[in-house]
N, C-alpha and C. Protein backbone atom coordinates (compact mmCIF):
# COMPACT_ATOMS: atom_id res chain seq x y z
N UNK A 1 -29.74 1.84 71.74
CA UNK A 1 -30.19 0.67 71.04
C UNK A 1 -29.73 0.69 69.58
N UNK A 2 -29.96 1.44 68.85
CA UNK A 2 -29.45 1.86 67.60
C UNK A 2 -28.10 1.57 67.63
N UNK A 3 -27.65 2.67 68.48
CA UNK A 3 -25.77 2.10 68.10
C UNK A 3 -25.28 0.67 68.59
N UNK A 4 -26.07 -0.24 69.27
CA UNK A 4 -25.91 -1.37 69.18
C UNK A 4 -25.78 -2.30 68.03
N UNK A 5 -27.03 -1.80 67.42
CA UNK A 5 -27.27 -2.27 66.15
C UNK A 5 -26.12 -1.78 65.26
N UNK A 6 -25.75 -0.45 65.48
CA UNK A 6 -24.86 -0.47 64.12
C UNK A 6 -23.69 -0.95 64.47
N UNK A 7 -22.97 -1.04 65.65
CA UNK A 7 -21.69 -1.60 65.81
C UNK A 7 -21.96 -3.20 65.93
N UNK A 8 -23.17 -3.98 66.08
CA UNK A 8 -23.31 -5.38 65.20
C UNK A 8 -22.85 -5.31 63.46
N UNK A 9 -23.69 -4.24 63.42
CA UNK A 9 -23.51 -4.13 61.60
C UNK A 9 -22.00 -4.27 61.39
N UNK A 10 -21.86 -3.18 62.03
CA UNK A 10 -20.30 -2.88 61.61
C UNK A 10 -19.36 -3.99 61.76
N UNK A 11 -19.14 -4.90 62.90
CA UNK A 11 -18.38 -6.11 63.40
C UNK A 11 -18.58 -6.39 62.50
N UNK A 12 -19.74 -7.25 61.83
CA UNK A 12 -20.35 -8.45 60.72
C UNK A 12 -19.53 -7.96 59.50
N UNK A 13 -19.70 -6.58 58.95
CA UNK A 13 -19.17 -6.49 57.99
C UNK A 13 -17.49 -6.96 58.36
N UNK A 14 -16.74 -6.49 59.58
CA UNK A 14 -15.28 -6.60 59.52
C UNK A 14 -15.11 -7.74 59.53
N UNK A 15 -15.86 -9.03 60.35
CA UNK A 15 -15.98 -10.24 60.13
C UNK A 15 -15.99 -10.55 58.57
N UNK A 16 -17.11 -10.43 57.99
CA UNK A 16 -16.52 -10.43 56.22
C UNK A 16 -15.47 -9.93 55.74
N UNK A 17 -15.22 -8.93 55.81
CA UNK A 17 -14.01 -8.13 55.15
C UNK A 17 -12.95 -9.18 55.60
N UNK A 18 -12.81 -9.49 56.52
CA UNK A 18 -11.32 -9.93 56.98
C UNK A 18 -11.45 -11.42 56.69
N UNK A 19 -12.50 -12.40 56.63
CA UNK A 19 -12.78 -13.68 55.69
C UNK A 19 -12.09 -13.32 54.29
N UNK A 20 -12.57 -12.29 53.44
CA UNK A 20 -12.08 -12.72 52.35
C UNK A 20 -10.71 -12.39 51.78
N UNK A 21 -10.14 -13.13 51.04
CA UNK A 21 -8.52 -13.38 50.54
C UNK A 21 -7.87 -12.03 50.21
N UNK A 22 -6.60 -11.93 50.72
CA UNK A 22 -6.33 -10.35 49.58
C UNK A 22 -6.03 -10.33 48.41
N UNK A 23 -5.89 -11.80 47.60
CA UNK A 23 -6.07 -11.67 46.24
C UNK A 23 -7.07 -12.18 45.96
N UNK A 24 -8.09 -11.99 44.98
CA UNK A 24 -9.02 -12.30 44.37
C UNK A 24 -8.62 -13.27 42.80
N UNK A 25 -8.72 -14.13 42.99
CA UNK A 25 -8.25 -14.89 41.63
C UNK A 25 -9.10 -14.72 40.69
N UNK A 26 -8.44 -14.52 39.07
CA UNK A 26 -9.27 -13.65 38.29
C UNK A 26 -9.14 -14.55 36.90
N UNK A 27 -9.82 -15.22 36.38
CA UNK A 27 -9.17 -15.70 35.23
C UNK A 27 -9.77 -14.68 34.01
N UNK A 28 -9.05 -14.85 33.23
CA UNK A 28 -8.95 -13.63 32.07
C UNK A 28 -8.87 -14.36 30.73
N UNK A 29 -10.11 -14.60 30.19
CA UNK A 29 -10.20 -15.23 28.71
C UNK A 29 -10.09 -14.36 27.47
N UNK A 30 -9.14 -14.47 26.16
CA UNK A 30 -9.14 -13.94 25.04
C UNK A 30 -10.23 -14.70 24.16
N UNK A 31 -11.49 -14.43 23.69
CA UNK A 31 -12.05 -15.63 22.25
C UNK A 31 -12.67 -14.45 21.74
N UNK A 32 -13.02 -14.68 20.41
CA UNK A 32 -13.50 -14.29 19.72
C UNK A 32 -14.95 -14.84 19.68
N UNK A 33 -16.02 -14.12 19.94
CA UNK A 33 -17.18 -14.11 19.96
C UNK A 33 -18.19 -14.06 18.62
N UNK A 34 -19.01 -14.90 18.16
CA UNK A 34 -19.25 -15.16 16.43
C UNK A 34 -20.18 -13.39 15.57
N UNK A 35 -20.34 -12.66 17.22
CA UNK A 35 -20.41 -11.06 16.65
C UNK A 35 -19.03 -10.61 16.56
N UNK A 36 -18.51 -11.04 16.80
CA UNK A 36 -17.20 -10.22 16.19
C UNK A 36 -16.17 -10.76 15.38
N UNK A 37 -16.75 -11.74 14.71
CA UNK A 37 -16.19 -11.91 13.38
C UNK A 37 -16.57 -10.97 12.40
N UNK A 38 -17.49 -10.05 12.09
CA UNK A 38 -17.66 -9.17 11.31
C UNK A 38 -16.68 -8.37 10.96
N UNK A 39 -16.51 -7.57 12.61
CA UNK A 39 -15.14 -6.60 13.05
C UNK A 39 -13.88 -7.19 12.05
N UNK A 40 -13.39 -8.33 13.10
CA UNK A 40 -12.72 -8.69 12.29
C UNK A 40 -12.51 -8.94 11.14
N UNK A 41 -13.22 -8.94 10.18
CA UNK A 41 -12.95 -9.78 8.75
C UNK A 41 -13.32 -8.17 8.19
N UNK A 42 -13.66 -7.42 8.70
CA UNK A 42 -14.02 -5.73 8.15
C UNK A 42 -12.41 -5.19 8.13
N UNK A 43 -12.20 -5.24 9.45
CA UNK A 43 -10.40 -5.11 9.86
C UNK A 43 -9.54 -5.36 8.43
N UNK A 44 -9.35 -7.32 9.12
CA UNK A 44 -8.50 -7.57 7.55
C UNK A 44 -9.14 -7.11 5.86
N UNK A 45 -10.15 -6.37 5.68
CA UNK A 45 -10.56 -6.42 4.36
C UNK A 45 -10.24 -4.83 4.26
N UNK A 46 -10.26 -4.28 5.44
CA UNK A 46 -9.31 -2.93 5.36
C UNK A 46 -7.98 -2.45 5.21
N UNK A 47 -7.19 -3.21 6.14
CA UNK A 47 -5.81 -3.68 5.79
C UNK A 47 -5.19 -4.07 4.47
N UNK A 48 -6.13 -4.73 3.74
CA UNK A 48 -5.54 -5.29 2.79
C UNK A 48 -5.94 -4.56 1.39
N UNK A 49 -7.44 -3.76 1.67
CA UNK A 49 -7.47 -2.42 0.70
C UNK A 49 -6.25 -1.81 1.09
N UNK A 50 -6.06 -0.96 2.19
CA UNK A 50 -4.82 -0.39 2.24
C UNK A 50 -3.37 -0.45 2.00
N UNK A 51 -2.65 -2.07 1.51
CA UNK A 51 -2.21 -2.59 1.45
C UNK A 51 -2.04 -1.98 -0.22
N UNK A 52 -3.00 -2.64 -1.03
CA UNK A 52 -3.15 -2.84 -2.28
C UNK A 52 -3.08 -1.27 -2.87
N UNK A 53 -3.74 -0.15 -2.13
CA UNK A 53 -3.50 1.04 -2.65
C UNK A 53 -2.18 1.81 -2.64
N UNK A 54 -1.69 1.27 -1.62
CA UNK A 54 -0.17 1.94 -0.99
C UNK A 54 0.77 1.65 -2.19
N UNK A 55 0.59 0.35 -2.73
CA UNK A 55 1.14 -0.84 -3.79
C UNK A 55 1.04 0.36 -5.17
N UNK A 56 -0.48 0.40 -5.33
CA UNK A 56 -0.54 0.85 -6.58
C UNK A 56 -0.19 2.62 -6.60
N UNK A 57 -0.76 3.11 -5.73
CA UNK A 57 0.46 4.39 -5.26
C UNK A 57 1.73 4.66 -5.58
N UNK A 58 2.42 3.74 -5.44
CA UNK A 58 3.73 3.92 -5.32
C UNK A 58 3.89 3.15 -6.62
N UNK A 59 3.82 2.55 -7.61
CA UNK A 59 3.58 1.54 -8.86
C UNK A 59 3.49 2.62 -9.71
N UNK A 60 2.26 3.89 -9.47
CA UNK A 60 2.17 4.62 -10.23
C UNK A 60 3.16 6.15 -10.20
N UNK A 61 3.39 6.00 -8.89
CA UNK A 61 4.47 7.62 -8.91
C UNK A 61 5.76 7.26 -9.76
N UNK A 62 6.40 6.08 -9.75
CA UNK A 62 7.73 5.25 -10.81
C UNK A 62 7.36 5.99 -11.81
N UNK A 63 6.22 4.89 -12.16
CA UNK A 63 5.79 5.55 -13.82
C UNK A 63 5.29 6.79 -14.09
N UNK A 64 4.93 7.65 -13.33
CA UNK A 64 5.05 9.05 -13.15
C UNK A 64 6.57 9.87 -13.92
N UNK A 65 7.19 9.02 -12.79
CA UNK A 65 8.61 9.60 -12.80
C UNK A 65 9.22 9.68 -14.15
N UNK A 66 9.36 8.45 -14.47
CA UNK A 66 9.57 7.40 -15.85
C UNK A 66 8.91 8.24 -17.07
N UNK A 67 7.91 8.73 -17.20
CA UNK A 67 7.28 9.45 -18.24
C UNK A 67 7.53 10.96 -17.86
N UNK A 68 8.08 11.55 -17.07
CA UNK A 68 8.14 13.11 -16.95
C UNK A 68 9.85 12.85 -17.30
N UNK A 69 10.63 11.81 -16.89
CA UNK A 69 11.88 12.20 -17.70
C UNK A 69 11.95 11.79 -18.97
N UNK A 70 10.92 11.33 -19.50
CA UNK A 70 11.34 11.15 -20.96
C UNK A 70 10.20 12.33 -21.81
N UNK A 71 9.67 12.72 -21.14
CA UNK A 71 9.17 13.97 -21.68
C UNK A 71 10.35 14.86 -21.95
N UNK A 72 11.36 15.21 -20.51
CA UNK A 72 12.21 16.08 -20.54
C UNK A 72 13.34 15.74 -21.36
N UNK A 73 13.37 14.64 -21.96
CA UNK A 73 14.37 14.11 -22.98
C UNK A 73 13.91 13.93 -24.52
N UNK A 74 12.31 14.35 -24.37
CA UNK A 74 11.66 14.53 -25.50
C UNK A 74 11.89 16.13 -25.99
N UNK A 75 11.81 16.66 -25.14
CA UNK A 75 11.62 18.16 -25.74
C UNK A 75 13.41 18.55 -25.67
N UNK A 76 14.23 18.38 -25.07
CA UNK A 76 15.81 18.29 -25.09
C UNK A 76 15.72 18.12 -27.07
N UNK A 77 15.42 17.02 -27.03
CA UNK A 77 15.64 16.70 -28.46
C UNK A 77 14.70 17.31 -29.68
N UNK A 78 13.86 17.80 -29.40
CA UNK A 78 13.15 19.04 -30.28
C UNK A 78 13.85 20.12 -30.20
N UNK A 79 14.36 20.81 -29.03
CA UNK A 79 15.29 22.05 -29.25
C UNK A 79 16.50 21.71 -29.77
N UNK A 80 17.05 20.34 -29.98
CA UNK A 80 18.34 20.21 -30.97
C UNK A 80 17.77 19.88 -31.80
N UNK A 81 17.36 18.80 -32.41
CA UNK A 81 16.98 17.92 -33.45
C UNK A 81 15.23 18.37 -33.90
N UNK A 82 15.24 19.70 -34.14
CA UNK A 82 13.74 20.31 -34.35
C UNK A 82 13.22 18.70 -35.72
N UNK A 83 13.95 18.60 -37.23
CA UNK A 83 13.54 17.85 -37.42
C UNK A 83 13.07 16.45 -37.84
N UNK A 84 13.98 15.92 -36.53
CA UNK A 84 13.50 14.34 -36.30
C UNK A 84 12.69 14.45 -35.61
N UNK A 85 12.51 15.25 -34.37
CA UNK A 85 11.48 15.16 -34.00
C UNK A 85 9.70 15.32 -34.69
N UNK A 86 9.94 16.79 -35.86
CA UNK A 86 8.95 16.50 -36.21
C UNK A 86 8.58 15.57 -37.59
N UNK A 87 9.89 14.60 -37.86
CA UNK A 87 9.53 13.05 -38.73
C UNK A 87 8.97 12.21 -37.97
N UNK A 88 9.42 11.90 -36.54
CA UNK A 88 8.81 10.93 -35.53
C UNK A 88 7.28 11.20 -35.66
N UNK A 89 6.82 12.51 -34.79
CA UNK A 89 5.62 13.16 -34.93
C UNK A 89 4.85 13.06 -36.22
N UNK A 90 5.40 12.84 -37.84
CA UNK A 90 4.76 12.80 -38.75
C UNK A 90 3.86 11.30 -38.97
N UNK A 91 5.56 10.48 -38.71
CA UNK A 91 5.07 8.27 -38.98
C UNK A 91 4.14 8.47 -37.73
N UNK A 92 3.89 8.63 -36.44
CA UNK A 92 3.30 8.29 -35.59
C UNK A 92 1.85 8.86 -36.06
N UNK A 93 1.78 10.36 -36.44
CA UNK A 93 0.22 10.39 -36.54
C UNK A 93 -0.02 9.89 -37.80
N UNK A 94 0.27 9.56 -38.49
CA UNK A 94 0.02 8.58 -40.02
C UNK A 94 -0.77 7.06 -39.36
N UNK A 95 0.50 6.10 -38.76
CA UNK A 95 0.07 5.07 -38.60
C UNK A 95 0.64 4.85 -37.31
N UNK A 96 -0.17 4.79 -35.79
CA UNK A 96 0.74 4.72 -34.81
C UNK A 96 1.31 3.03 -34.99
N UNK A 97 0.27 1.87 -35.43
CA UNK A 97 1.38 0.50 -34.89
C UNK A 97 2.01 0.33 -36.74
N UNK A 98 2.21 1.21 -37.36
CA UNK A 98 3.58 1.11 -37.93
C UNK A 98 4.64 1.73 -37.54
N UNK A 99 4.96 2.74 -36.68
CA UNK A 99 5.72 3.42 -35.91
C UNK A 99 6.01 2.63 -35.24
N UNK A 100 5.31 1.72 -34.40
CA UNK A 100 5.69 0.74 -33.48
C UNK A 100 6.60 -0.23 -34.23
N UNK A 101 6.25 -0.41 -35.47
CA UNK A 101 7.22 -1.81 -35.93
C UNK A 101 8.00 -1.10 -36.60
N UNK A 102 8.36 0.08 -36.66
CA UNK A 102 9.03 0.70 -37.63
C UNK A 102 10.33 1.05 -36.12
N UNK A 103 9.93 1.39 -34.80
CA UNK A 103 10.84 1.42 -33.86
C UNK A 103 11.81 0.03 -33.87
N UNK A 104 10.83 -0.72 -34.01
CA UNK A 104 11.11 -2.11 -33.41
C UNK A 104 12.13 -3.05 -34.04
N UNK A 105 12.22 -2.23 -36.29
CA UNK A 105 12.76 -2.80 -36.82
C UNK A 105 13.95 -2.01 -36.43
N UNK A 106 13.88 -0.80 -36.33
CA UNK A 106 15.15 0.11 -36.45
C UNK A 106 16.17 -0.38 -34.80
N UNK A 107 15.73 -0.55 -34.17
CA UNK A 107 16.42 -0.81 -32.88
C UNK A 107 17.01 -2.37 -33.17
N UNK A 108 15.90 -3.47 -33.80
CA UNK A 108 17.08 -4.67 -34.42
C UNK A 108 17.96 -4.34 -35.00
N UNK A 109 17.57 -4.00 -36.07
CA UNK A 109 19.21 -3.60 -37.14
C UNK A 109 19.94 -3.31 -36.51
N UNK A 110 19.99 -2.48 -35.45
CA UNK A 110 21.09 -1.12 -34.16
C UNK A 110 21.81 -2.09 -33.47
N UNK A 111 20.78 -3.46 -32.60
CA UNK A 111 21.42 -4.42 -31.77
C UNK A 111 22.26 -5.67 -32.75
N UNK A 112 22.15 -5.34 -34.12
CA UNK A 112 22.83 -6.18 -34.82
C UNK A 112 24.12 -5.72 -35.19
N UNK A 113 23.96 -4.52 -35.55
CA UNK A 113 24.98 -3.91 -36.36
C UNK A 113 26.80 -3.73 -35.37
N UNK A 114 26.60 -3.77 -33.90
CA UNK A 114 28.15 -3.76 -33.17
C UNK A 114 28.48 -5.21 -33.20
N UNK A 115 27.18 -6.72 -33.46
CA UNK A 115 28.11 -7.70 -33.34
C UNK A 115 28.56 -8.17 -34.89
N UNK A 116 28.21 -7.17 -35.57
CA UNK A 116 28.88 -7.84 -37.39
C UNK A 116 29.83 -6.84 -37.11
N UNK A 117 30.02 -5.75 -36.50
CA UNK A 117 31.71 -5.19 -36.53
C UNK A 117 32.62 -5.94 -35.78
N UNK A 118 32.20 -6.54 -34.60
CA UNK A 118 33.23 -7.51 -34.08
C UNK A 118 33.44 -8.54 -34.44
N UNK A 119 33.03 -8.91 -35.83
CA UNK A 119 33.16 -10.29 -36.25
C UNK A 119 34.52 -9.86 -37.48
């Protein structure tokens, strides 16, 4: 009696099994859900820190660079020129923004002085 019953069972199920399709159609939605706008907008606000540091990273190793060779072209010129260097060193700790206009005049005169020889 029992195995009656289970080989009913069993038919019924193969009866189902063999009803249904061998593909199963599946639709598959992408959206953004209004909890996961957080994610997201955390995402892009990470990205774009990272972005901005990489920027200033690299902004600052230049000028790194930029100031360690003119260091090495600073002290070049103390072991020849012991003292201009220490006249520079004197106007600067006196008055540094007269040094500044005191560069500023001396480099005009300099950019003047090759076009009155070609004249």
């Amino acid at each position: 009696m029992q195995a009656l019953q289970v080989h009913a069972l069993i038919s019924s199920f193969r009866d189902t099994i063999s009803k249904l399709p061998k593909v199963l159609p599946v639709r598959h939605h992408h959206n953004f859900e209004y909890k996961s706008r957080s994610f997201v907008t955390g995402g892009i606000i990470l990205f774009l820190t990272t972005a901005v540091s990489a920027g200033l990273s690299f902004s600052l190793y230049r000028e790194n660079s930029r100031l360690m060779e003119s260091g090495v072209k600073l002290r070049i010129i103390r072991q020849v020129y012991p003292g201009a260097v220490s006249w520079a060193d004197s106007i600067f700790a006196r008055n540094s923004e007269e040094a500044v206009k005191l560069v500023e005049k001396l480099e005009a005169e300099r950019n003047t002085l090759p076009s009155q020889e070609e004249k």
